[in-house]
PDB file of N, CA and C in Angstrom:
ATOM      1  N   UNK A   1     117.013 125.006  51.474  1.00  0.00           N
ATOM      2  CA  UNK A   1     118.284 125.237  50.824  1.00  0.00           C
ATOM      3  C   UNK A   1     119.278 125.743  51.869  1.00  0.00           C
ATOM      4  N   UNK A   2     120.372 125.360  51.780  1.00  0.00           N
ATOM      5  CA  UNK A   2     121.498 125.813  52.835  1.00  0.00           C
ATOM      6  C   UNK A   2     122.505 126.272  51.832  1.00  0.00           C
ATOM      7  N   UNK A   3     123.047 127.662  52.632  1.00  0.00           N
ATOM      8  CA  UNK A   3     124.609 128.358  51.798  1.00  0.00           C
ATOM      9  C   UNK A   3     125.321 128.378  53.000  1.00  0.00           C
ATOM     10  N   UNK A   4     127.038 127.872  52.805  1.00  0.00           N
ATOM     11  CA  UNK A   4     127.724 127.990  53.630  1.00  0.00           C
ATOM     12  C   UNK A   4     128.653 129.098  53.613  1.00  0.00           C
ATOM     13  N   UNK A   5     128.637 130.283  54.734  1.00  0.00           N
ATOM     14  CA  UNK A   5     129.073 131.180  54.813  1.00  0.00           C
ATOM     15  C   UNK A   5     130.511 131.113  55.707  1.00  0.00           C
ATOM     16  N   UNK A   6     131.893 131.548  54.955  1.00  0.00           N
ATOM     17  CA  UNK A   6     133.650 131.021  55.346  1.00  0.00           C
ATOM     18  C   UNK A   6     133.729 132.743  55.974  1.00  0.00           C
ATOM     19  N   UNK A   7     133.767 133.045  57.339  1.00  0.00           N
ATOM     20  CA  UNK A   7     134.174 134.098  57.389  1.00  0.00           C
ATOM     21  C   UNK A   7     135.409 134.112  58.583  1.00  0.00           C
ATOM     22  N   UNK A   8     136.146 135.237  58.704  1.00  0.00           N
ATOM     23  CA  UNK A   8     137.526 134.979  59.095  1.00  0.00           C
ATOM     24  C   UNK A   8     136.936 135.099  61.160  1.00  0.00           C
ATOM     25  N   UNK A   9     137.970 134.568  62.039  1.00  0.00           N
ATOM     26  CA  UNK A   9     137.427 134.907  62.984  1.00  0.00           C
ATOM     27  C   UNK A   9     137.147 135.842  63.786  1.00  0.00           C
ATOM     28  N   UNK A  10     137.436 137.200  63.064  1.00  0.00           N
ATOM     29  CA  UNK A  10     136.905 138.173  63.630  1.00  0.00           C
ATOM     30  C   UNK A  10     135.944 138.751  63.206  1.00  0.00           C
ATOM     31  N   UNK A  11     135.276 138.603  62.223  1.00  0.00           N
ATOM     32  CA  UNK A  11     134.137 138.570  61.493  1.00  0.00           C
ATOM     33  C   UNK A  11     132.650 137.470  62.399  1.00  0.00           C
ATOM     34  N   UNK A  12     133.128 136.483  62.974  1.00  0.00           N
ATOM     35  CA  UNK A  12     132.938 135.615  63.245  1.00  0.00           C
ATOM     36  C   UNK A  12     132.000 135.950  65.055  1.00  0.00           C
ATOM     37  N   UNK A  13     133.264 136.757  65.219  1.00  0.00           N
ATOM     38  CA  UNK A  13     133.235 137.050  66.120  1.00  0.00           C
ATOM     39  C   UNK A  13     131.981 138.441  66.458  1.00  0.00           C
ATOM     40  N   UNK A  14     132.284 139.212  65.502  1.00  0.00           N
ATOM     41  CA  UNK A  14     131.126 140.406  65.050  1.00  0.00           C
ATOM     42  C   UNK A  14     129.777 139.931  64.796  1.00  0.00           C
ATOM     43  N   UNK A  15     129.924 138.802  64.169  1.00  0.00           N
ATOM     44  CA  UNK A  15     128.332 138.359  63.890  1.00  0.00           C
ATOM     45  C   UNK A  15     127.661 138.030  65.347  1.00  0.00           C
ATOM     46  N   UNK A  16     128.558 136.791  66.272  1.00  0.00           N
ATOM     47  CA  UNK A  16     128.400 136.500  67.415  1.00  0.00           C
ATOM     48  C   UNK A  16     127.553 137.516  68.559  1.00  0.00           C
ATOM     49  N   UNK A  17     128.300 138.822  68.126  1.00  0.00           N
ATOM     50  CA  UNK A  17     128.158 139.897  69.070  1.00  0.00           C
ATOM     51  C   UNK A  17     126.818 140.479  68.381  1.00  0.00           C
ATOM     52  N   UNK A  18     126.374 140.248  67.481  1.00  0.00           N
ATOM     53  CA  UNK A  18     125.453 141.145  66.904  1.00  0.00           C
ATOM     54  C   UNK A  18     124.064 140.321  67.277  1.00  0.00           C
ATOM     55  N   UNK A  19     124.246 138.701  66.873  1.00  0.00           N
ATOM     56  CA  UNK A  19     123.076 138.359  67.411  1.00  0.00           C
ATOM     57  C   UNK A  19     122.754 138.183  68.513  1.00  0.00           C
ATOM     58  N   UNK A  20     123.760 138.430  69.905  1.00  0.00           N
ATOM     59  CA  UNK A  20     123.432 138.641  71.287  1.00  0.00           C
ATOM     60  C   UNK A  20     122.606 139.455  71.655  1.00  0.00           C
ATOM     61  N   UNK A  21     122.786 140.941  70.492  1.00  0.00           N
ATOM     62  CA  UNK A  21     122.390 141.860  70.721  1.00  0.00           C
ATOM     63  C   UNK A  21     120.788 142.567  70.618  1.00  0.00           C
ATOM     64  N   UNK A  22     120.840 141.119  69.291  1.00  0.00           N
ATOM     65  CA  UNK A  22     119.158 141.010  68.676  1.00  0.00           C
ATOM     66  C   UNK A  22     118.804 139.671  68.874  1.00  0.00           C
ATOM     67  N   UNK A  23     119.368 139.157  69.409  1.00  0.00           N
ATOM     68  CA  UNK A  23     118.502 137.961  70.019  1.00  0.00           C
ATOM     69  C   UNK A  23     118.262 137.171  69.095  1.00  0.00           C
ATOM     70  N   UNK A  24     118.902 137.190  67.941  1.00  0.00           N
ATOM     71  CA  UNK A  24     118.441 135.845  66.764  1.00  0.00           C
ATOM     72  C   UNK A  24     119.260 134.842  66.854  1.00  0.00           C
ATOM     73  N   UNK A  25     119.461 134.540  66.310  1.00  0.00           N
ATOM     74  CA  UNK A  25     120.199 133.051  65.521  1.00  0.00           C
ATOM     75  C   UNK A  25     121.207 133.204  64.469  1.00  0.00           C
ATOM     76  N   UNK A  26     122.145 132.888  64.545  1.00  0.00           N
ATOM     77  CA  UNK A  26     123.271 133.669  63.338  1.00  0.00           C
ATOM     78  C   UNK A  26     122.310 133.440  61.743  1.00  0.00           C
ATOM     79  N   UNK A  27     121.465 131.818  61.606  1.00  0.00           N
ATOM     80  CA  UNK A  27     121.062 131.941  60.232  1.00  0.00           C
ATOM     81  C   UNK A  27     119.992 133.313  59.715  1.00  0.00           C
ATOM     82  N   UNK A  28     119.242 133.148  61.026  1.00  0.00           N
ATOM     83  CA  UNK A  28     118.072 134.653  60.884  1.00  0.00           C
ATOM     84  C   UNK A  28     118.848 136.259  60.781  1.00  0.00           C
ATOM     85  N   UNK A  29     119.752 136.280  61.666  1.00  0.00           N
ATOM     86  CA  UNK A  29     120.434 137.232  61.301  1.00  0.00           C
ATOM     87  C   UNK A  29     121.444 137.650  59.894  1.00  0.00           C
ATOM     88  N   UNK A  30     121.992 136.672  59.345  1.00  0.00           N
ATOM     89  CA  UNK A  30     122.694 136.926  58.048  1.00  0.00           C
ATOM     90  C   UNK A  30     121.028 136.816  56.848  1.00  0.00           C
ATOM     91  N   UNK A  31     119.788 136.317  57.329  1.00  0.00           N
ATOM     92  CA  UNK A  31     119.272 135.900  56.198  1.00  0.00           C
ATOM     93  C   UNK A  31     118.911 137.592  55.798  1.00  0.00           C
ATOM     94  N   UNK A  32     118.770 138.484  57.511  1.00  0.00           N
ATOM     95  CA  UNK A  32     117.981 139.485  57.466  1.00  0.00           C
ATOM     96  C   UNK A  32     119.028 141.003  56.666  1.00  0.00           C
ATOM     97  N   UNK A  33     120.553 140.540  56.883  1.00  0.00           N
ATOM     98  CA  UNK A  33     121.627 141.302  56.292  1.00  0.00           C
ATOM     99  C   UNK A  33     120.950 140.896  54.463  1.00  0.00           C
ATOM    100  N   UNK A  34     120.823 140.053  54.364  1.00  0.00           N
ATOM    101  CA  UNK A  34     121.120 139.520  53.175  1.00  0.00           C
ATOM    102  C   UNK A  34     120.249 140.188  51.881  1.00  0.00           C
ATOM    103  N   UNK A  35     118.917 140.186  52.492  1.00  0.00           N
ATOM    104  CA  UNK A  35     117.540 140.816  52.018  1.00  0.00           C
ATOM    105  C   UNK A  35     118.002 142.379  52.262  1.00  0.00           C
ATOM    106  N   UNK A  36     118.162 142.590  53.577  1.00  0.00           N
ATOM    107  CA  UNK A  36     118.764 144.526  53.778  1.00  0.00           C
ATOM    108  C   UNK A  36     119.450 144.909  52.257  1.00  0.00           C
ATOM    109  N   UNK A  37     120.305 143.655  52.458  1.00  0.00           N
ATOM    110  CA  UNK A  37     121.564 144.676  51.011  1.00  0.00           C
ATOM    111  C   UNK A  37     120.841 144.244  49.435  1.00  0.00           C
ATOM    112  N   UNK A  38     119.962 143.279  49.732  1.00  0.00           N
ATOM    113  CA  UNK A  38     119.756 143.400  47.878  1.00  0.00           C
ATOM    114  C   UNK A  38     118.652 144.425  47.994  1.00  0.00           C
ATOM    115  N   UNK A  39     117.826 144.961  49.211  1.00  0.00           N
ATOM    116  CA  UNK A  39     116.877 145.821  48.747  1.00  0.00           C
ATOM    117  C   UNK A  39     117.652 147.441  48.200  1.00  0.00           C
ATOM    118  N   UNK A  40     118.590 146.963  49.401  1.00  0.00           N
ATOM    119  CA  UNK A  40     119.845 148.480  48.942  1.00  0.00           C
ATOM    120  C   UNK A  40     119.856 148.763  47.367  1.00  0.00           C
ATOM    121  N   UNK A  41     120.326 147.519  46.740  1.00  0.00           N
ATOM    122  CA  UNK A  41     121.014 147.588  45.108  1.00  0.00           C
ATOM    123  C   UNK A  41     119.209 147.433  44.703  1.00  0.00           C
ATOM    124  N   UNK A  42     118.291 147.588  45.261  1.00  0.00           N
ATOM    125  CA  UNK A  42     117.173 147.533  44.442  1.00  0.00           C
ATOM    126  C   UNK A  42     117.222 146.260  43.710  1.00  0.00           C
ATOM    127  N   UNK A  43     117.724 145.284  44.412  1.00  0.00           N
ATOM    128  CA  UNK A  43     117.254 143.840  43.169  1.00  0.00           C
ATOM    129  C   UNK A  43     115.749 143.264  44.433  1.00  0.00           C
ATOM    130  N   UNK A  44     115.131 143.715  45.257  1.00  0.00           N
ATOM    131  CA  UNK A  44     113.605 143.845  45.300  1.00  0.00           C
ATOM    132  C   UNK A  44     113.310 144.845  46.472  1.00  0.00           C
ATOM    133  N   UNK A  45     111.965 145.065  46.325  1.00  0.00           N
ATOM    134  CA  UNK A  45     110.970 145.945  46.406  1.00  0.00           C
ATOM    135  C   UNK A  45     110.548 146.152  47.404  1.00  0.00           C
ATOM    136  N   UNK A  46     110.423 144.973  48.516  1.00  0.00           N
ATOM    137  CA  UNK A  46     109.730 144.486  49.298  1.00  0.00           C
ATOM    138  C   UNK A  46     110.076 145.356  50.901  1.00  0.00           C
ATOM    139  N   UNK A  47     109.794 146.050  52.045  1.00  0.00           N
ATOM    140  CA  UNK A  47     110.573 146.043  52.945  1.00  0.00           C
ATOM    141  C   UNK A  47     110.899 144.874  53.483  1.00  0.00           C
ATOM    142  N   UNK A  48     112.112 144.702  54.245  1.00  0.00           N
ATOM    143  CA  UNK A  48     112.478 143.781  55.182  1.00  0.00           C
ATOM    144  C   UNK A  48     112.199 144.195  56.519  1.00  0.00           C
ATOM    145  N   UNK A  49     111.635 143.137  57.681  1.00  0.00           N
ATOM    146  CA  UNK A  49     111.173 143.301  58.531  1.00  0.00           C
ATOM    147  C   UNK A  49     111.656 142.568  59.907  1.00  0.00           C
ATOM    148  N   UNK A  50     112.418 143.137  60.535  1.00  0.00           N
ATOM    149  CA  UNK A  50     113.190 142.033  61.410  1.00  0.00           C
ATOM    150  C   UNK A  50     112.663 141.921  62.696  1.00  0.00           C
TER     151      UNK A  50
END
């Protein structure tokens, strides 16, 4: 499944810088934001493990 993520270019630019920093891949990195924040709101259980 693919979601297309519209973000402005300085946003763009932040992500850029973030996965330099961890060495992923922008998709591995937003997948790993993505799981972080629903465990936040508790919609699951699970830790995330990056």
């Amino acid at each position: 499944m693919f979601v297309r993520v519209v973000l402005s270019p300085q946003q763009k630019e932040l992500l850029d810088r973030i996965c330099q920093k961890l060495g992923q891949s922008e998709s591995e990195t937003l997948r790993i934001a993505f799981l972080q924040y629903a465990e936040k709101l508790s919609l699951i259980t699970e830790k995330v493990h990056g």
